[in-house]
Protein backbone atom coordinates (compact mmCIF):
# COMPACT_ATOMS: atom_id res chain seq x y z
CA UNK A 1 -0.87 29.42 -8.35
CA UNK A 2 0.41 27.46 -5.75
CA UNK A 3 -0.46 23.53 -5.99
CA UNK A 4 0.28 21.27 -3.16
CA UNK A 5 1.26 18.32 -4.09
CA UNK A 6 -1.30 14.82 -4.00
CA UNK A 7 -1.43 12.40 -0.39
CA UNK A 8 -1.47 8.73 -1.19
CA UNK A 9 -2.67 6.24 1.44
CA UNK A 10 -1.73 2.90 0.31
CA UNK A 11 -2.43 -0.23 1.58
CA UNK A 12 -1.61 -3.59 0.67
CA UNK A 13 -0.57 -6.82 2.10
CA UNK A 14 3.40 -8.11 2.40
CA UNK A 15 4.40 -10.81 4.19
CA UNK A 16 1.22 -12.01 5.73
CA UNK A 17 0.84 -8.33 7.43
CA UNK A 18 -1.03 -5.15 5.96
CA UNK A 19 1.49 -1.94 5.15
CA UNK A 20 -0.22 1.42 5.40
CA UNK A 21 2.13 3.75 3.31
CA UNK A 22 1.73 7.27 2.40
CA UNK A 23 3.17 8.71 -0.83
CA UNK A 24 2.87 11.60 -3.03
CA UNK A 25 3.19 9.66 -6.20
CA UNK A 26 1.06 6.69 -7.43
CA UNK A 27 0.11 5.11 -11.01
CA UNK A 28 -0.14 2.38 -13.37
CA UNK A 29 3.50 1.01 -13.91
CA UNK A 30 4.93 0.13 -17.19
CA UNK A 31 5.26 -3.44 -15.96
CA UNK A 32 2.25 -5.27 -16.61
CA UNK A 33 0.35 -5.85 -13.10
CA UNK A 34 2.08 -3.48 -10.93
CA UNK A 35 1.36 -0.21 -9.17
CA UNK A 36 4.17 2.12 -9.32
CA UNK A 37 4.92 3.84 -5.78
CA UNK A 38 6.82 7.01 -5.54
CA UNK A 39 7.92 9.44 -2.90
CA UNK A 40 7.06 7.89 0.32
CA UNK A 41 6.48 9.94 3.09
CA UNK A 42 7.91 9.39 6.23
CA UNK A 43 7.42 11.84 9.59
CA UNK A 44 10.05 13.82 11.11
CA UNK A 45 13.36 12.52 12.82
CA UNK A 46 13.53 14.78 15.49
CA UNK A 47 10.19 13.84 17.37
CA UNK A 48 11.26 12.60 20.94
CA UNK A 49 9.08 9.45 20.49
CA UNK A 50 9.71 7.28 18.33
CA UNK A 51 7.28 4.72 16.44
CA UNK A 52 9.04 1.23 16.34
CA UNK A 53 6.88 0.50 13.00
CA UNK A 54 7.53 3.30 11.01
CA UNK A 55 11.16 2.71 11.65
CA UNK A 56 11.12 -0.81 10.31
CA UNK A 57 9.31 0.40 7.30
CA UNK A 58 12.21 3.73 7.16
CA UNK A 59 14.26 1.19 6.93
CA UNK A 60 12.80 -0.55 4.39
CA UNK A 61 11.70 1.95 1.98
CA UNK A 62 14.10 4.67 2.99
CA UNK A 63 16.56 4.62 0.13
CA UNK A 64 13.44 3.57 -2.23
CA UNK A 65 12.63 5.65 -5.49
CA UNK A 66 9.76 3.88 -6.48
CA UNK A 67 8.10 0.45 -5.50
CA UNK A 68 6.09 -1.75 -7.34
CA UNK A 69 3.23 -3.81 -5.94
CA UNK A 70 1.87 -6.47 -7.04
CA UNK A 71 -1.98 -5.56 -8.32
CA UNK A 72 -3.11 -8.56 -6.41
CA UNK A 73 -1.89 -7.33 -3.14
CA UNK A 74 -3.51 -3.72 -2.97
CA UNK A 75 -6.24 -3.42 -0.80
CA UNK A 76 -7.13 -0.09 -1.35
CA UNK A 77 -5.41 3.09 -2.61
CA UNK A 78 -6.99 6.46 -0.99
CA UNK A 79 -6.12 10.02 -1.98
CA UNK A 80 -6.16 11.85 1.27
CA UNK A 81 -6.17 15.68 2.91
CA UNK A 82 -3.12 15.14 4.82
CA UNK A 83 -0.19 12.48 6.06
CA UNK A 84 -0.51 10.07 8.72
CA UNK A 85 2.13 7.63 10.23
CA UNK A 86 3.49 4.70 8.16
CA UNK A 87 2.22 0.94 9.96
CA UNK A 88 2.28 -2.23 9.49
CA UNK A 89 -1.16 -4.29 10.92
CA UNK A 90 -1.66 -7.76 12.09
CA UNK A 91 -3.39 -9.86 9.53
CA UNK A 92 -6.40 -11.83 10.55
CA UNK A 93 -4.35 -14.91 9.63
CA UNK A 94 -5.84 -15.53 6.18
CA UNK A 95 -3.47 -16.01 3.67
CA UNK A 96 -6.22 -16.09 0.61
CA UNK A 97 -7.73 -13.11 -0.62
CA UNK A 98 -10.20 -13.53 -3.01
CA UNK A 99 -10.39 -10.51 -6.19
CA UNK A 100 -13.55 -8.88 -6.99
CA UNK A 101 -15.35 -10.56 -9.94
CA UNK A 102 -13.37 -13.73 -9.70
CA UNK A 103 -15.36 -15.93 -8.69
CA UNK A 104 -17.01 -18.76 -10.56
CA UNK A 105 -20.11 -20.68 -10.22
CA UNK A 106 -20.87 -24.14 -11.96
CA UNK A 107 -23.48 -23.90 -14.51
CA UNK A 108 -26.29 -26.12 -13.08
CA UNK A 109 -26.46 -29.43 -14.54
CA UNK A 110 -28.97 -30.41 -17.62
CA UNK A 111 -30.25 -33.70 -16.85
C-alpha cells in the first residue's frame, strides 16, 4: 500500500505580516498553547526564477525541525491535495485579532 504522505497549509500571523507555510507534519504540541510544525516544505533550488519570499522564509525555517506557534496566532490550518509556494502577505495593518467566542457583553443593568 503506498501512502503519500499529508499537505499542511498553515497560516498564521508573525511580525505584523501573514506566513503561508506548507508542511507535512502538524499537531497539538506538548507545550501548552502551541501548534507543533514539522517538515516544511520548500520548492526546488534549481528553478531559474527565483521567489524573493520564499527565500526569506528558506532562510528562516531552513535548518528548522519543528516550530511552534503560538495558538493565538493561527489563522487557519488546511490539509491540502498538493504544495504551493511558501509567502509572506501584507497585513491590513491591524495589530488586534479578536478569538472566536471571546467576546463579552455586559449584563444589562437591573434598575
Amino acid at each position: 500500500m503506498n501512502k503519500s504522505k499529508s499537505i499542511f497549509r498553515i497560516l498564521f500571523h508573525n511580525q505584523n505580516k501573514i506566513y503561508e507555510l506548507y508542511a507535512h507534519e502538524v499537531s497539538q504540541a506538548t507545550m501548552m498553547g502551541f501548534i507543533e510544525v514539522g517538515h516544511i516544505i520548500f520548492g526546488e533550488r534549481s528553478k531559474l526564477l527565483v521567489d524573493p519570499a520564499e527565500e526569506k522564509l528558506k532562510s528562516e525555517f531552513g535548518e528548522v525541525k519543528h516550530t511552534y506557534i503560538p495558538h493565538h496566532s493561527v489563522i487557519r490550518i488546511d490539509e491540502v491535495e498538493k504544495e504551493g509556494k511558501n509567502k509572506i502577505h501584507e497585513s491590513d495593518g491591524s495589530t488586534v485579532s479578536v478569538l472566536p467566542g471571546t467576546q463579552f457583553t455586559q449584563p444589562p443593568s437591573s434598575g
